[in-house]
C-alpha atoms as a PDB file:
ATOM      1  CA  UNK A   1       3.877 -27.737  18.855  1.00  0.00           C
ATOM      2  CA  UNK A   2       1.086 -25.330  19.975  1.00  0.00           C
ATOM      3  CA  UNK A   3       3.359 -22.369  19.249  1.00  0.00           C
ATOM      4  CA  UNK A   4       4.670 -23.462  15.629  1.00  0.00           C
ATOM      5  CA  UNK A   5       1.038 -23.690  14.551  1.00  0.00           C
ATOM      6  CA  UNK A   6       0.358 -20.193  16.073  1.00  0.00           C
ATOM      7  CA  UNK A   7       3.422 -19.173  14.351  1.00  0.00           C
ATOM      8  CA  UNK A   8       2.758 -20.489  10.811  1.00  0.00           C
ATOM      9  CA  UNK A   9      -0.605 -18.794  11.225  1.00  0.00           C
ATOM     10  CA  UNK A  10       0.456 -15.517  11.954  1.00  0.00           C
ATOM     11  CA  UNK A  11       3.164 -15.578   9.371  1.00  0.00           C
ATOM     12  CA  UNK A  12       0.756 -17.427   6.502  1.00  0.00           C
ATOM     13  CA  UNK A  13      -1.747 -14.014   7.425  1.00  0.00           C
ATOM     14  CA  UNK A  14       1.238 -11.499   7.486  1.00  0.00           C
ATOM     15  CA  UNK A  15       2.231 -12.690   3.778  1.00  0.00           C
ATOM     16  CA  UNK A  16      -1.447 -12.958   2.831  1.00  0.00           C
ATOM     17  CA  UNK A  17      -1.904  -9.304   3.435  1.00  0.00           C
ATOM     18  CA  UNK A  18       1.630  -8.149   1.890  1.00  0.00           C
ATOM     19  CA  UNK A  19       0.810  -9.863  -1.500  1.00  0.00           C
ATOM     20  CA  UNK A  20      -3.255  -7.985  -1.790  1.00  0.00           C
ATOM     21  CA  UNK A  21      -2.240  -4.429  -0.093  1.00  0.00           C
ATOM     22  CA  UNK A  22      -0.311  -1.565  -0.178  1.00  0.00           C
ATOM     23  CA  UNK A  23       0.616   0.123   1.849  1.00  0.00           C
ATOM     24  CA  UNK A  24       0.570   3.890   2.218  1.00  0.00           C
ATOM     25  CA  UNK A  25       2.461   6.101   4.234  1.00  0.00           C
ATOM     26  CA  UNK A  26       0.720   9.195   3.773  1.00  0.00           C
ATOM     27  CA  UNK A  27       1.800  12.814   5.061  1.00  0.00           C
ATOM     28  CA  UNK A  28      -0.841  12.486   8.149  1.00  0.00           C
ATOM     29  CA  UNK A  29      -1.930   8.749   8.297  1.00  0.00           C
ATOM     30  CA  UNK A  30      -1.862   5.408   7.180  1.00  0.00           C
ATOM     31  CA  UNK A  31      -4.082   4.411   4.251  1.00  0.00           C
ATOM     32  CA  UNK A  32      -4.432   0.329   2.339  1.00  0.00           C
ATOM     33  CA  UNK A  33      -5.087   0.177  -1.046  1.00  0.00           C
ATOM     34  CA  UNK A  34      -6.009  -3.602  -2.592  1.00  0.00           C
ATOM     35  CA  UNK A  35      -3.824  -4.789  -4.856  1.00  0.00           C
ATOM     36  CA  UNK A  36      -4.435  -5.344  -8.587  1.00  0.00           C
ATOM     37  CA  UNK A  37      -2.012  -8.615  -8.773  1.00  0.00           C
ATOM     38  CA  UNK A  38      -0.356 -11.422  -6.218  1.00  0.00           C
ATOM     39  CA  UNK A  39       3.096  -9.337  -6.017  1.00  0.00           C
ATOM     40  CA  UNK A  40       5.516  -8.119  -3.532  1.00  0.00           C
ATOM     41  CA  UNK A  41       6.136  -4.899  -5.510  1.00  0.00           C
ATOM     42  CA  UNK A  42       5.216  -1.425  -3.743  1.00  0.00           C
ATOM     43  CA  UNK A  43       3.780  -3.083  -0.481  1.00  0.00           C
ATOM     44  CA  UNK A  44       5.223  -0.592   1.397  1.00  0.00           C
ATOM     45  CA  UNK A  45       5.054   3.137   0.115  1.00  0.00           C
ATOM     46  CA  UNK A  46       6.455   6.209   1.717  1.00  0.00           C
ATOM     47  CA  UNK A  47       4.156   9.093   0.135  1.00  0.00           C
ATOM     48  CA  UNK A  48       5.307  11.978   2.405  1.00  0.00           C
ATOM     49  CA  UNK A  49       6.027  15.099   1.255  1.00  0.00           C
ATOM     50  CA  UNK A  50       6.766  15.681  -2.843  1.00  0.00           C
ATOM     51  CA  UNK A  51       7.027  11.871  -3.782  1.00  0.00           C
ATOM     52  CA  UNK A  52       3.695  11.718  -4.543  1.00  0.00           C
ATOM     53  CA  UNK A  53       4.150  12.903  -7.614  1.00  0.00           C
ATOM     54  CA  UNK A  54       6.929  10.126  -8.770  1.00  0.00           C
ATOM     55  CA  UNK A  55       4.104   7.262  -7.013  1.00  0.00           C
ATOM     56  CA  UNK A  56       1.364   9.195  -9.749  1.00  0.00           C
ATOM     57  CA  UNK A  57       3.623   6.954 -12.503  1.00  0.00           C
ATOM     58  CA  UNK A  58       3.905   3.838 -10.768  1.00  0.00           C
ATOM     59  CA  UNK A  59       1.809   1.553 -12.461  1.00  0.00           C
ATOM     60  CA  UNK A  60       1.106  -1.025  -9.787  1.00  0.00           C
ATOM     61  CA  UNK A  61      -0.146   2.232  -7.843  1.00  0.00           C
ATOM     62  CA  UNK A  62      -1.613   3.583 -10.569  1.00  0.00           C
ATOM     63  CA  UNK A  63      -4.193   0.330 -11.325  1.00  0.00           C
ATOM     64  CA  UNK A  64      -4.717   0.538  -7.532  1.00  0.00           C
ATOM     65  CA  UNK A  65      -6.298   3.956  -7.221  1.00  0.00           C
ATOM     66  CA  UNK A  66      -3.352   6.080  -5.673  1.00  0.00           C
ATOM     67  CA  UNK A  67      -4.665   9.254  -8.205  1.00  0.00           C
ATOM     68  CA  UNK A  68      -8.137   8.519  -6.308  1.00  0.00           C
ATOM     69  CA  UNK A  69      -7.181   8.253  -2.748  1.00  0.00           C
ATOM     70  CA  UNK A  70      -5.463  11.153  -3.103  1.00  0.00           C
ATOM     71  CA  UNK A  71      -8.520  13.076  -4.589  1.00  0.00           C
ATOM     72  CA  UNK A  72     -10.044  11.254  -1.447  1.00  0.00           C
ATOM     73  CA  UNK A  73      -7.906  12.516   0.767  1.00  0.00           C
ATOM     74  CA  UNK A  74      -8.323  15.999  -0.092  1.00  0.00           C
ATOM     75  CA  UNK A  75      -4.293  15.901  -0.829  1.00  0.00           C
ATOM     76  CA  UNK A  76      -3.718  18.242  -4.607  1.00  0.00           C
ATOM     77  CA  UNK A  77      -0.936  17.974  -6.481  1.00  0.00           C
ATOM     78  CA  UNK A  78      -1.450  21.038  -8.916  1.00  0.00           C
ATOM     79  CA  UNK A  79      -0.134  24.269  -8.294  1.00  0.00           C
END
């Protein structure tokens, strides 16, 4: 019984944070960003390499702050 509790807990945090983060796989680290709504959508974003550009038009990303984290991060996307 000890280990269904620990269980449920671990599981009730790991869908906590999925639903208020994304997360950002960047070219040279990981970076969260808090979520705008409760949603599933774009927990989980590759940004390596040139999709960075296609992520600039995602609107869940967008209300987030991607275009500012990636001012943050020193990371520009004009030629």
């Amino acid at each position: 019984m000890k280990y269904a509790i620990i269980i449920v807990l671990v599981l009730g945090a790991l869908t906590f944070a999925m639903m208020n983060y994304h997360f950002i796989l960047l070219d040279d680290s990981l970076k969260v960003l808090k979520k705008t709504e409760w949603t599933l959508d774009s927990t989980f974003v590759d940004a390596r390499g040139t999709k960075k550009i296609k992520l600039l038009l995602n609107p869940a990303l967008a209300k987030a702050g991607f275009r500012d984290l990636l001012k943050k991060e020193g990371i520009s996307l004009e030629k």
